[in-house]
PDB file of N, CA and C in Angstrom:
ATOM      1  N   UNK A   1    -132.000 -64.228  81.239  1.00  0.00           N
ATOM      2  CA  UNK A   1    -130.614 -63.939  81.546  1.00  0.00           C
ATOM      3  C   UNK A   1    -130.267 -62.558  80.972  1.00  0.00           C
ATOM      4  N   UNK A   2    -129.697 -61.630  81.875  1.00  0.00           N
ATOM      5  CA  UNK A   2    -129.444 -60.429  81.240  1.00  0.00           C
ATOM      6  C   UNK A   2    -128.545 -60.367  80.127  1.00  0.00           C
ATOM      7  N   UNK A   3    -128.208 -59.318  79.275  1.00  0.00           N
ATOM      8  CA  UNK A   3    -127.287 -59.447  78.237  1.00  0.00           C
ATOM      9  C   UNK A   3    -126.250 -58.433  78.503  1.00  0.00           C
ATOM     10  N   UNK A   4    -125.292 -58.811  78.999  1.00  0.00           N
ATOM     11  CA  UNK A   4    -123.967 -58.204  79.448  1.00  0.00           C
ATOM     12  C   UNK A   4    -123.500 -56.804  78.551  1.00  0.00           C
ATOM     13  N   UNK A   5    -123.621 -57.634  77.210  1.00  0.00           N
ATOM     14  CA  UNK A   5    -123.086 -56.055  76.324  1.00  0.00           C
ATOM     15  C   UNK A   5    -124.662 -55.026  76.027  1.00  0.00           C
ATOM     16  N   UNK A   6    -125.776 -55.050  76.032  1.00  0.00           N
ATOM     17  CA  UNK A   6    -126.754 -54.527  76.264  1.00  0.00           C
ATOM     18  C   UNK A   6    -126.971 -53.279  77.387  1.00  0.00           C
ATOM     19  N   UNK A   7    -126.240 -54.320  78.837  1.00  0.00           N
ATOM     20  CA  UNK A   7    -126.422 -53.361  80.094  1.00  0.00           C
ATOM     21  C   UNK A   7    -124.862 -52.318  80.069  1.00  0.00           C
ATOM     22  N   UNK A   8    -123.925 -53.140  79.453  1.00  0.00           N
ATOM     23  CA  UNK A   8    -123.006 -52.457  79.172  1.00  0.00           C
ATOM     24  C   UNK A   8    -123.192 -50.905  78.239  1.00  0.00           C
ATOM     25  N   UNK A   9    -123.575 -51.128  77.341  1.00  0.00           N
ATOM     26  CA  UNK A   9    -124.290 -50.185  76.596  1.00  0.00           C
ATOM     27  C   UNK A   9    -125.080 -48.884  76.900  1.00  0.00           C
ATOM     28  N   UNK A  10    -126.050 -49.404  77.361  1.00  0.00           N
ATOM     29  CA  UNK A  10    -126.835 -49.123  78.357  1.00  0.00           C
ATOM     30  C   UNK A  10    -126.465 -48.037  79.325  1.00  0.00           C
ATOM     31  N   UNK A  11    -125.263 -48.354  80.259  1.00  0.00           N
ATOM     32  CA  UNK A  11    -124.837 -47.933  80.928  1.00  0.00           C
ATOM     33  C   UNK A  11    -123.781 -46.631  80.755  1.00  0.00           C
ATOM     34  N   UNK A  12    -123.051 -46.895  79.449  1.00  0.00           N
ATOM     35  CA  UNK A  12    -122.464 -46.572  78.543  1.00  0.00           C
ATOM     36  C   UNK A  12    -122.733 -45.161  78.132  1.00  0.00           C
ATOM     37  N   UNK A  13    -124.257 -45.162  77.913  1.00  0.00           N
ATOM     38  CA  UNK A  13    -125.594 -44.039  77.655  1.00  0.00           C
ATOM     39  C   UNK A  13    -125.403 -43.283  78.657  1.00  0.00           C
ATOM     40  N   UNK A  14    -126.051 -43.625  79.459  1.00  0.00           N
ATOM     41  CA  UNK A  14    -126.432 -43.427  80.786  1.00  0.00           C
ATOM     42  C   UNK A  14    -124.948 -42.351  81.443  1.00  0.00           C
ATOM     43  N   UNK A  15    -123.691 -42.979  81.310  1.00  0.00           N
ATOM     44  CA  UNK A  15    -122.382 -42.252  81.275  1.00  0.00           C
ATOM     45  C   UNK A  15    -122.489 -40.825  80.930  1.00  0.00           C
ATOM     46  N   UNK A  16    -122.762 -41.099  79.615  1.00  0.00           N
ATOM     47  CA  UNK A  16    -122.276 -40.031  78.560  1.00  0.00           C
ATOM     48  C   UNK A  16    -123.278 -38.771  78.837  1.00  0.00           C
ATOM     49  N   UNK A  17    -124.486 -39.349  79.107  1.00  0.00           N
ATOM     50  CA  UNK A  17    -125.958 -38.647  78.996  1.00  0.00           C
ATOM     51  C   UNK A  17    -125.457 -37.750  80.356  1.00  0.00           C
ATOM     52  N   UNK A  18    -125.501 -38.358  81.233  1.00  0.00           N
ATOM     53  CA  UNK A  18    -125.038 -37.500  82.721  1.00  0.00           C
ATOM     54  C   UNK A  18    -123.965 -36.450  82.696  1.00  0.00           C
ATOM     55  N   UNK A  19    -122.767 -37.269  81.974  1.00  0.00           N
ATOM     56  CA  UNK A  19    -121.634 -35.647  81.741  1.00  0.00           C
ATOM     57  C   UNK A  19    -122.004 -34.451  80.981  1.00  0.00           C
ATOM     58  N   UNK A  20    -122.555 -35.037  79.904  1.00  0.00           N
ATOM     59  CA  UNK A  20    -123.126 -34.083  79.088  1.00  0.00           C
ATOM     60  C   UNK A  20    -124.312 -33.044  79.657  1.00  0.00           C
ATOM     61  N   UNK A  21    -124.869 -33.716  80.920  1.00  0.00           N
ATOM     62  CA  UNK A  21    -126.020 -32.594  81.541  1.00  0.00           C
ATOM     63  C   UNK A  21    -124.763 -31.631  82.387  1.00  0.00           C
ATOM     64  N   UNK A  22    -124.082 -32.198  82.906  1.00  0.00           N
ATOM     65  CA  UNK A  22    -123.087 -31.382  83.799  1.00  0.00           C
ATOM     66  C   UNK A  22    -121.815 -30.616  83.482  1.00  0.00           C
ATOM     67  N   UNK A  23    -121.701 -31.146  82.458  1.00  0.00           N
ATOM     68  CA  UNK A  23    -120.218 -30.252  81.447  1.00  0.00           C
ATOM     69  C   UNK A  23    -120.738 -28.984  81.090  1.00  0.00           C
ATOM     70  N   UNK A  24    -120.191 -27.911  81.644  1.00  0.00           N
ATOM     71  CA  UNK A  24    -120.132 -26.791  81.043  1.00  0.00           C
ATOM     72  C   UNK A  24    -119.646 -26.593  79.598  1.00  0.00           C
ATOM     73  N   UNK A  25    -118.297 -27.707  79.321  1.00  0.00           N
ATOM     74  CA  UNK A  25    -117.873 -27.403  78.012  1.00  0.00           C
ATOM     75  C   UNK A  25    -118.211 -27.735  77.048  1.00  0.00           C
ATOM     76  N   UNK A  26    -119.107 -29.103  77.377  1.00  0.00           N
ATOM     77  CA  UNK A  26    -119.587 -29.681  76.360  1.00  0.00           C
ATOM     78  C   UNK A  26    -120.608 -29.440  75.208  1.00  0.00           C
ATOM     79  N   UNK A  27    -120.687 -29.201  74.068  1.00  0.00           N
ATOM     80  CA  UNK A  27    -121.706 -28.819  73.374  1.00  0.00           C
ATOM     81  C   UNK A  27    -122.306 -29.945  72.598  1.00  0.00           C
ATOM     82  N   UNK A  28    -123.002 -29.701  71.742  1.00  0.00           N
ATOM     83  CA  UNK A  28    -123.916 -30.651  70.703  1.00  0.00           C
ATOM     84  C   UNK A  28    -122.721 -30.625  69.553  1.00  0.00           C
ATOM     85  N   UNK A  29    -121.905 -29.790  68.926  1.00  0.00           N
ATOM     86  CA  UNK A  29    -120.996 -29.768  68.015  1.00  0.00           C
ATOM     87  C   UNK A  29    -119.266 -29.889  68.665  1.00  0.00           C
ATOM     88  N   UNK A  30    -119.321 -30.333  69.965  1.00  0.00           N
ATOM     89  CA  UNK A  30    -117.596 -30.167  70.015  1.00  0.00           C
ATOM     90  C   UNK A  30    -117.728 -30.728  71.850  1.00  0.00           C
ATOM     91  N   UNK A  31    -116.771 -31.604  72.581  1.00  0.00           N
ATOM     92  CA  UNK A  31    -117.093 -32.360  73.475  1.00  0.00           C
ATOM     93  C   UNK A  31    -115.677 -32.335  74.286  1.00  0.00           C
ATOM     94  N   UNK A  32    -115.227 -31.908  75.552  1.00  0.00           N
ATOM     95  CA  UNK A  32    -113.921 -31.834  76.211  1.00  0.00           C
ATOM     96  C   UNK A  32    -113.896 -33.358  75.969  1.00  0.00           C
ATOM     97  N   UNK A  33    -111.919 -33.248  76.585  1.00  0.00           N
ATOM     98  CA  UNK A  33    -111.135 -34.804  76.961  1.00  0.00           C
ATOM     99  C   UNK A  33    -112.151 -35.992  77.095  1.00  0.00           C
ATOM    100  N   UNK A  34    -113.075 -35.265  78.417  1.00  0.00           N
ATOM    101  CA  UNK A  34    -113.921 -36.588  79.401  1.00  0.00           C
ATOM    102  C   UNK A  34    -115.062 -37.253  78.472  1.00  0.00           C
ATOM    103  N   UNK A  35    -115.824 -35.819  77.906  1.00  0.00           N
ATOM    104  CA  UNK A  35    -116.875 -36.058  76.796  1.00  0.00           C
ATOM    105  C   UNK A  35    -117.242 -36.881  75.987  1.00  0.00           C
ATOM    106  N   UNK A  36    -115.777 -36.635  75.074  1.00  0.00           N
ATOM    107  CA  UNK A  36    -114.965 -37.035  74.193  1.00  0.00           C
ATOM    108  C   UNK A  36    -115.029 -38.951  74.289  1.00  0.00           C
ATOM    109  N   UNK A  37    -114.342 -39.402  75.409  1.00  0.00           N
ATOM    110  CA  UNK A  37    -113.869 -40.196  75.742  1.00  0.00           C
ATOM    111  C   UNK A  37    -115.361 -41.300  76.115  1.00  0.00           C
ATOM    112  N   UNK A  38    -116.537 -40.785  76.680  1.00  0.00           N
ATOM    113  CA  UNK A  38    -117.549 -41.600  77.342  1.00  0.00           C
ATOM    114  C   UNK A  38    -118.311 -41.161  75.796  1.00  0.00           C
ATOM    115  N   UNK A  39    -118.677 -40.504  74.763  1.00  0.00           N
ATOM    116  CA  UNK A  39    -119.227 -40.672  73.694  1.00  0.00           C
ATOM    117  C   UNK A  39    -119.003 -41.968  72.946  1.00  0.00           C
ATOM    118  N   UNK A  40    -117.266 -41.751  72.603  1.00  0.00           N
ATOM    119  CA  UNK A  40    -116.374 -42.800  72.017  1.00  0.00           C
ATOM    120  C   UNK A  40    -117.186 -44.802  72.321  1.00  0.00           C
ATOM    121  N   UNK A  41    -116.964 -44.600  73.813  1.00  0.00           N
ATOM    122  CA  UNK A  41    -117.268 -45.576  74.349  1.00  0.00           C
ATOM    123  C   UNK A  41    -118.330 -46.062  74.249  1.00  0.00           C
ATOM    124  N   UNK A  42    -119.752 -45.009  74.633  1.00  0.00           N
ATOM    125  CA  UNK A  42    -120.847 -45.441  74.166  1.00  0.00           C
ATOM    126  C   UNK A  42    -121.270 -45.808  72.248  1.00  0.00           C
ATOM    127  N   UNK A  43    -120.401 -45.409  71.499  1.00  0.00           N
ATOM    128  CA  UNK A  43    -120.504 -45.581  70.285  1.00  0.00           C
ATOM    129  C   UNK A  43    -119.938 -46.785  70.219  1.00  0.00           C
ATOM    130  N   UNK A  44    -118.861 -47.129  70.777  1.00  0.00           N
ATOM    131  CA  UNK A  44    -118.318 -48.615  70.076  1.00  0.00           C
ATOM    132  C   UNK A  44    -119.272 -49.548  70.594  1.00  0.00           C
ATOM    133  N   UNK A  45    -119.862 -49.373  71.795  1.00  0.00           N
ATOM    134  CA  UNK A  45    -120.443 -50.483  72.479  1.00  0.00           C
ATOM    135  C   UNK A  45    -121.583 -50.788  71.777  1.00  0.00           C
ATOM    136  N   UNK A  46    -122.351 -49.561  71.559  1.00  0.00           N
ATOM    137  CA  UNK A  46    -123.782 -49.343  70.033  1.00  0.00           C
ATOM    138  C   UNK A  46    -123.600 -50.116  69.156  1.00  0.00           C
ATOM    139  N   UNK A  47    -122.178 -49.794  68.559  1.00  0.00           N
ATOM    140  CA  UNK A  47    -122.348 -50.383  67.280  1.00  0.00           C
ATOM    141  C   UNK A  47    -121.814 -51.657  67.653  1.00  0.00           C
ATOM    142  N   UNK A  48    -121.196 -52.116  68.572  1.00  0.00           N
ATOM    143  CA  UNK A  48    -121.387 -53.712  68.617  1.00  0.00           C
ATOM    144  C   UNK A  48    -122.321 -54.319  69.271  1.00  0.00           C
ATOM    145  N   UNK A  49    -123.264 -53.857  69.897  1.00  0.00           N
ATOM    146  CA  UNK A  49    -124.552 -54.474  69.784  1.00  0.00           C
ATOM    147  C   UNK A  49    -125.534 -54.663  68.824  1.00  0.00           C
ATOM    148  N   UNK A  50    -125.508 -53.972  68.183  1.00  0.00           N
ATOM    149  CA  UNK A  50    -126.380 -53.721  66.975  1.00  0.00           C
ATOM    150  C   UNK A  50    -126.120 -54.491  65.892  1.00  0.00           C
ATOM    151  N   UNK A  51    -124.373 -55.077  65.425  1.00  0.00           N
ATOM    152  CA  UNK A  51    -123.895 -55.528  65.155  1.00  0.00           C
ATOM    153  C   UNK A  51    -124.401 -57.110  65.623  1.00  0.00           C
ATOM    154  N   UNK A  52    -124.268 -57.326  66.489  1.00  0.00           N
ATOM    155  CA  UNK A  52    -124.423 -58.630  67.515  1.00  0.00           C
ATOM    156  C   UNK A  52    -126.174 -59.229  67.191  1.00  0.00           C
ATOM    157  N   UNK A  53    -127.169 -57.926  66.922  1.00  0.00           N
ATOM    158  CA  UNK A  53    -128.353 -58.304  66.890  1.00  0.00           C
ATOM    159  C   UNK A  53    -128.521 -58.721  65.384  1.00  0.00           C
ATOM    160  N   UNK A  54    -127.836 -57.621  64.921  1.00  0.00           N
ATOM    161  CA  UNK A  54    -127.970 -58.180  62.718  1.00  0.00           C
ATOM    162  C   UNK A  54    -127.951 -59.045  62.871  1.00  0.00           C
ATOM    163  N   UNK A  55    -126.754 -59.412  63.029  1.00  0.00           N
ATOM    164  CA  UNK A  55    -125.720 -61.033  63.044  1.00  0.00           C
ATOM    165  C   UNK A  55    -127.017 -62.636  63.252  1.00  0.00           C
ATOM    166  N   UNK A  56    -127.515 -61.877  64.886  1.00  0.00           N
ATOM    167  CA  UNK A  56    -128.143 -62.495  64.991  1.00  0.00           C
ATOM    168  C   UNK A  56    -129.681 -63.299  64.388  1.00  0.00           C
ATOM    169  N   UNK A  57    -130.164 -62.197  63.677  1.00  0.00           N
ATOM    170  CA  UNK A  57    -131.118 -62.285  63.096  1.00  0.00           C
ATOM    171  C   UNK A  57    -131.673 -63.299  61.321  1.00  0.00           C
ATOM    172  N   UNK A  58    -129.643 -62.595  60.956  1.00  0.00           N
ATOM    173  CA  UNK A  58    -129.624 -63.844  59.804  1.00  0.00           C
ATOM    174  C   UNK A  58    -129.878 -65.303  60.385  1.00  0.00           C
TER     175      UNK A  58
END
């Protein structure tokens, strides 16, 4: 069974990774509005998976 917040994640990446090839503004130290916003996202989703796997492991 797939894992929803995984592909979410995943996808999340996949977001961020693509603007970042195509943003002119975007750098490695400083990220426009859009950047900004699909980084954010892929970070919360990270850290609640990762979260989700600790958890799991105790």
């Amino acid at each position: 069974m797939p894992d929803d917040l995984y592909e979410r994640y995943q996808s999340a990446h996949a977001a961020h990774r693509a603007h970042r090839t195509a943003c002119t503004e975007c750098t490695d130290t400083s990220r426009c509005p859009t950047g900004q916003r699909l980084f954010e996202s892929f970070a919360r989703l990270q850290d609640a998976y990762l979260h989700r796997q600790r958890s799991n492991r105790r």
